[in-house]
C-alpha atoms as a PDB file:
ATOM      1  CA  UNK A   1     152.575 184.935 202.723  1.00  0.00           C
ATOM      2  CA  UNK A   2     152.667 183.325 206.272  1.00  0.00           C
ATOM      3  CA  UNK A   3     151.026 179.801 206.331  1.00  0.00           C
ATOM      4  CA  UNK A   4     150.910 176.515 208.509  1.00  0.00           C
ATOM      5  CA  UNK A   5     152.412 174.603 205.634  1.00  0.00           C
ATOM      6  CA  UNK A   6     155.082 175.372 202.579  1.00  0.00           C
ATOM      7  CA  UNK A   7     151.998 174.133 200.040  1.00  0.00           C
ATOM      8  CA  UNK A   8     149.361 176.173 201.766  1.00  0.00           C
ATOM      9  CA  UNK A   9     151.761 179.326 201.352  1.00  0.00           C
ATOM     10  CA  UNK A  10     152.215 178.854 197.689  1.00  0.00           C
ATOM     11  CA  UNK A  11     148.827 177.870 197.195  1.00  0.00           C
ATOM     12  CA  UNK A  12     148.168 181.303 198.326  1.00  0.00           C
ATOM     13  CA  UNK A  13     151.032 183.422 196.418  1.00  0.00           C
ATOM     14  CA  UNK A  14     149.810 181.741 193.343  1.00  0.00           C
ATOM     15  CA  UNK A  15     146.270 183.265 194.189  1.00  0.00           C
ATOM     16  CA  UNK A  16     147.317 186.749 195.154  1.00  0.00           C
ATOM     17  CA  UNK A  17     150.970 187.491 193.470  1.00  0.00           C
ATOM     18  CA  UNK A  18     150.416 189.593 190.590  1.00  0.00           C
ATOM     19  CA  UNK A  19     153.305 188.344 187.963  1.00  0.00           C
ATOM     20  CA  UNK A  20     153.984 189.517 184.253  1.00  0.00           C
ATOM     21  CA  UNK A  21     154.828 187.285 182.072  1.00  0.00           C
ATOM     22  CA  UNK A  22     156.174 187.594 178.034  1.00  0.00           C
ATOM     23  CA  UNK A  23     155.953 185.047 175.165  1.00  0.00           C
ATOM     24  CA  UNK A  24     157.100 185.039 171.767  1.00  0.00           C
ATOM     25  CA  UNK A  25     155.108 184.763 169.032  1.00  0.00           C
ATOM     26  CA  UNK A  26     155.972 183.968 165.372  1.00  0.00           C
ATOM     27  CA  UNK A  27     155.064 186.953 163.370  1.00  0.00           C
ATOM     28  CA  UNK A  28     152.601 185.300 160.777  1.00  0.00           C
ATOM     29  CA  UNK A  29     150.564 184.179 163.572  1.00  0.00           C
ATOM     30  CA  UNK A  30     150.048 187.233 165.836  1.00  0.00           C
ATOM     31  CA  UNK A  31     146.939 188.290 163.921  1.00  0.00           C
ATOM     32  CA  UNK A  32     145.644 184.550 164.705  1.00  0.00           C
ATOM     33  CA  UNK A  33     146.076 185.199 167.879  1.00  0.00           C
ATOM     34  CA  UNK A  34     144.727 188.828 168.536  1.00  0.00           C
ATOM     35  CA  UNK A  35     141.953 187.961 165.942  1.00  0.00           C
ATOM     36  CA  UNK A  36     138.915 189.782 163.946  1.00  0.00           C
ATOM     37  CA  UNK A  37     138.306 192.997 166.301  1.00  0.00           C
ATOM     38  CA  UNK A  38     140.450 191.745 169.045  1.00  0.00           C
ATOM     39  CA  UNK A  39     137.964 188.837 169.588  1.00  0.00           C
ATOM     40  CA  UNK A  40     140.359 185.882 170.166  1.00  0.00           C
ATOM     41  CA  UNK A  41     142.552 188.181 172.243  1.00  0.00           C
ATOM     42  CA  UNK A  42     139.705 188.885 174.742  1.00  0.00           C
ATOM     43  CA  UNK A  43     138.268 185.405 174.962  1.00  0.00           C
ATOM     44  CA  UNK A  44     141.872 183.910 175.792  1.00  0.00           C
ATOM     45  CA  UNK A  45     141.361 187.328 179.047  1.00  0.00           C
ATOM     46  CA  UNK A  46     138.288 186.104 179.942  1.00  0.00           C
ATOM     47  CA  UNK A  47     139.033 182.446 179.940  1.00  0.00           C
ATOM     48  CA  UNK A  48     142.220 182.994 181.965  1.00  0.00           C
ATOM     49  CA  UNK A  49     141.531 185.961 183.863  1.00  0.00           C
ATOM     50  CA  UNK A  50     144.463 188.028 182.679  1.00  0.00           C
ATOM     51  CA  UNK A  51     145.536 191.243 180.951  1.00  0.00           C
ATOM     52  CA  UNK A  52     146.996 189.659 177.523  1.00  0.00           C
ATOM     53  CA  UNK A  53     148.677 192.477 175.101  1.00  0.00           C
ATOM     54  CA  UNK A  54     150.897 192.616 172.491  1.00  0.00           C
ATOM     55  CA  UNK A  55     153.999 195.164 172.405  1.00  0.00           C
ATOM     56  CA  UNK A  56     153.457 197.449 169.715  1.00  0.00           C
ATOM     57  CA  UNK A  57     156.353 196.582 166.506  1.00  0.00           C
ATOM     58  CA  UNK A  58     156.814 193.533 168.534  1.00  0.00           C
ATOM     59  CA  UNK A  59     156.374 189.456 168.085  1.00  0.00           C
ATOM     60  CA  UNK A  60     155.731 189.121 172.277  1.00  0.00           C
ATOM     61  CA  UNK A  61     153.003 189.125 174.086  1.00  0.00           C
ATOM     62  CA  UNK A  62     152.606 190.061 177.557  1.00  0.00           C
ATOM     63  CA  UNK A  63     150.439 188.418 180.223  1.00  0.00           C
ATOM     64  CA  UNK A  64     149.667 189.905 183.371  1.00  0.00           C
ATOM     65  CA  UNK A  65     147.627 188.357 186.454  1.00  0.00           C
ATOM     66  CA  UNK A  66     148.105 186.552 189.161  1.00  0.00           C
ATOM     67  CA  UNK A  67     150.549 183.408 188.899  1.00  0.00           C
ATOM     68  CA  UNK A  68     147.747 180.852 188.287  1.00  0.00           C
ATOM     69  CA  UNK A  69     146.228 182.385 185.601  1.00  0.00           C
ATOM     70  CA  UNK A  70     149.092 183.861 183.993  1.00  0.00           C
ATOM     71  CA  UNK A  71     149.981 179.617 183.697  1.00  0.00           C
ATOM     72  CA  UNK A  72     146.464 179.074 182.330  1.00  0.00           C
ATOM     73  CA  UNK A  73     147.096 182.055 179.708  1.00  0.00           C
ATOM     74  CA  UNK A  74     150.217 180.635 178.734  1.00  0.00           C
ATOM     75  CA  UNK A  75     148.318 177.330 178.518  1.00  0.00           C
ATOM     76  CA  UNK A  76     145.385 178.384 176.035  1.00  0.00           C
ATOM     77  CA  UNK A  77     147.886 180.653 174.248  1.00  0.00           C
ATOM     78  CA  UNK A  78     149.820 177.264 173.198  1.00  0.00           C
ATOM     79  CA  UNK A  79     146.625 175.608 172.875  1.00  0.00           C
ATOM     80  CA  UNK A  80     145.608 178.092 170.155  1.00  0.00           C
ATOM     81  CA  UNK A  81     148.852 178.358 168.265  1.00  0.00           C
ATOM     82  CA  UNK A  82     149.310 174.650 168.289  1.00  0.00           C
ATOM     83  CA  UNK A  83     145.726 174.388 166.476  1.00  0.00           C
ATOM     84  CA  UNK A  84     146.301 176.974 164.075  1.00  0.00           C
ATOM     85  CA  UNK A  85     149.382 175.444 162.884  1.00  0.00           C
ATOM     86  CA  UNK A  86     148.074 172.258 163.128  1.00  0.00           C
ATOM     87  CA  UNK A  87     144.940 173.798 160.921  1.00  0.00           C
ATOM     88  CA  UNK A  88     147.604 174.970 158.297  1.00  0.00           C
ATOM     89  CA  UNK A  89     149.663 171.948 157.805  1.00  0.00           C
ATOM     90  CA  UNK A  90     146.652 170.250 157.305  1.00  0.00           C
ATOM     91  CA  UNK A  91     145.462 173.260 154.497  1.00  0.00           C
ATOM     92  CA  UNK A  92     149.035 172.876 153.257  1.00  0.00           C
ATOM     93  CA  UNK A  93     148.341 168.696 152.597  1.00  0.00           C
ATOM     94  CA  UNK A  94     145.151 169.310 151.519  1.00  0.00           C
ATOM     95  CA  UNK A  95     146.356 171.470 148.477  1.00  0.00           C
ATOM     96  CA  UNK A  96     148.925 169.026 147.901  1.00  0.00           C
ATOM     97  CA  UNK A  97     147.247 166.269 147.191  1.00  0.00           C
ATOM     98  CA  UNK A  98     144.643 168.653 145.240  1.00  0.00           C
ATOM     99  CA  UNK A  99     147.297 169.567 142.774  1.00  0.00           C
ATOM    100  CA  UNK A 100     148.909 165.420 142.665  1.00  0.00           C
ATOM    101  CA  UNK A 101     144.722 164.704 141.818  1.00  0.00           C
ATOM    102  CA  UNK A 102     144.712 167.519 139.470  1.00  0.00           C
ATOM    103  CA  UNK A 103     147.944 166.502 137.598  1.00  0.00           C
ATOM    104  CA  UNK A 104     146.269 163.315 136.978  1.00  0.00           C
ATOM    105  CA  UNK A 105     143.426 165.065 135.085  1.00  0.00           C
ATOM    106  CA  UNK A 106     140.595 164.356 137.669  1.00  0.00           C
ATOM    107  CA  UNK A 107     138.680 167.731 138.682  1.00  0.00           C
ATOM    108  CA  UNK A 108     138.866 167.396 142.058  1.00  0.00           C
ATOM    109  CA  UNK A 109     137.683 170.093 144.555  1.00  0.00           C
ATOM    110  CA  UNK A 110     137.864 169.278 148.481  1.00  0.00           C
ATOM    111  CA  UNK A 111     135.223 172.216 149.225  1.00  0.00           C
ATOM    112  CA  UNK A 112     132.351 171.249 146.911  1.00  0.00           C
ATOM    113  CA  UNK A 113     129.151 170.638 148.109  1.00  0.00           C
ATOM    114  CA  UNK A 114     128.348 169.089 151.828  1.00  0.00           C
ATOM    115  CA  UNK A 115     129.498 166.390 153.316  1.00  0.00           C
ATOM    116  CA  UNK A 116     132.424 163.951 153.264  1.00  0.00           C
ATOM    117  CA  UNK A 117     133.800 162.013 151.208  1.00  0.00           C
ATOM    118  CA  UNK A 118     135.697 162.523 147.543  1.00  0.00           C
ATOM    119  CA  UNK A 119     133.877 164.870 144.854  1.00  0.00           C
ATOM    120  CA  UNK A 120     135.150 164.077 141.300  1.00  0.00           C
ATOM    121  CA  UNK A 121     133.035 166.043 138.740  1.00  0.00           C
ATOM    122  CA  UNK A 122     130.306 166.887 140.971  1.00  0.00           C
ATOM    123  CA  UNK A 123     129.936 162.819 141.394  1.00  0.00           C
ATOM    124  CA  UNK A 124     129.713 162.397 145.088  1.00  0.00           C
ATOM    125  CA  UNK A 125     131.814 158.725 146.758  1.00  0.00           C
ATOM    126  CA  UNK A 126     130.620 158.117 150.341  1.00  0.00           C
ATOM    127  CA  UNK A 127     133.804 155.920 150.690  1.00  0.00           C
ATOM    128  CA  UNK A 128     136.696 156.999 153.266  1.00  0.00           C
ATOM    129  CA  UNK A 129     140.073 157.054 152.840  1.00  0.00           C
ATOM    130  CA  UNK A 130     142.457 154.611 154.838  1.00  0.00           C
END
């Protein structure tokens, strides 16, 4: 790429050089990030502009595009596995503290009804929790 400046010219190799790039992905999460019918998979494509696969009896995916996308793949591909696991540490804590409140005898279910707040025997406290 011939340019009047070193940042002009890699400006413009990051818009036209077509790169291929590979991440690894814990097993238990793949299906997170491929999703129901492929759906997450082809919103992170559209979102980034890239080709994003997954080699077949593999944990990597591949991401193909040109180099500024392929970062911005990369990018919402961490995005998304960050908030899935952040999503099942808090589901892990959650069930935690559901069996400590049921070990105390108090019939507590984190899922009932609407709303926040703590539901103890279908009795409803509008009080938070520090």
């Amino acid at each position: 790429v011939w340019a009047e400046t070193k940042q002009q010219a890699e400006r413009a190799r990051e818009m036209l050089e077509i790169v291929t790039e590979v991440a690894n992905v814990a097993e238990n999460e793949i299906g997170f990030i491929i999703g129901k019918g492929g759906r997450q998979i082809n919103e992170l494509e559209k979102l980034s502009g890239c080709r994003i696969t997954k080699e077949r009896d593999s944990p990597v995916i591949s991401i193909a595009g040109v180099r500024g996308n392929v970062n911005k793949a990369k990018a919402l591909l961490q995005y998304t596995l960050e908030t899935l696991r952040e999503q099942r540490e808090k589901e892990r804590v959650i069930s935690e503290l559901t069996g400590e409140l049921r070990n105390l005898g108090l019939p507590y279910d984190p899922f009932q009804g609407e709303g926040y707040g703590l539901r103890f025997g279908g009795v409803q406290n509008r009080s938070r929790l520090a």
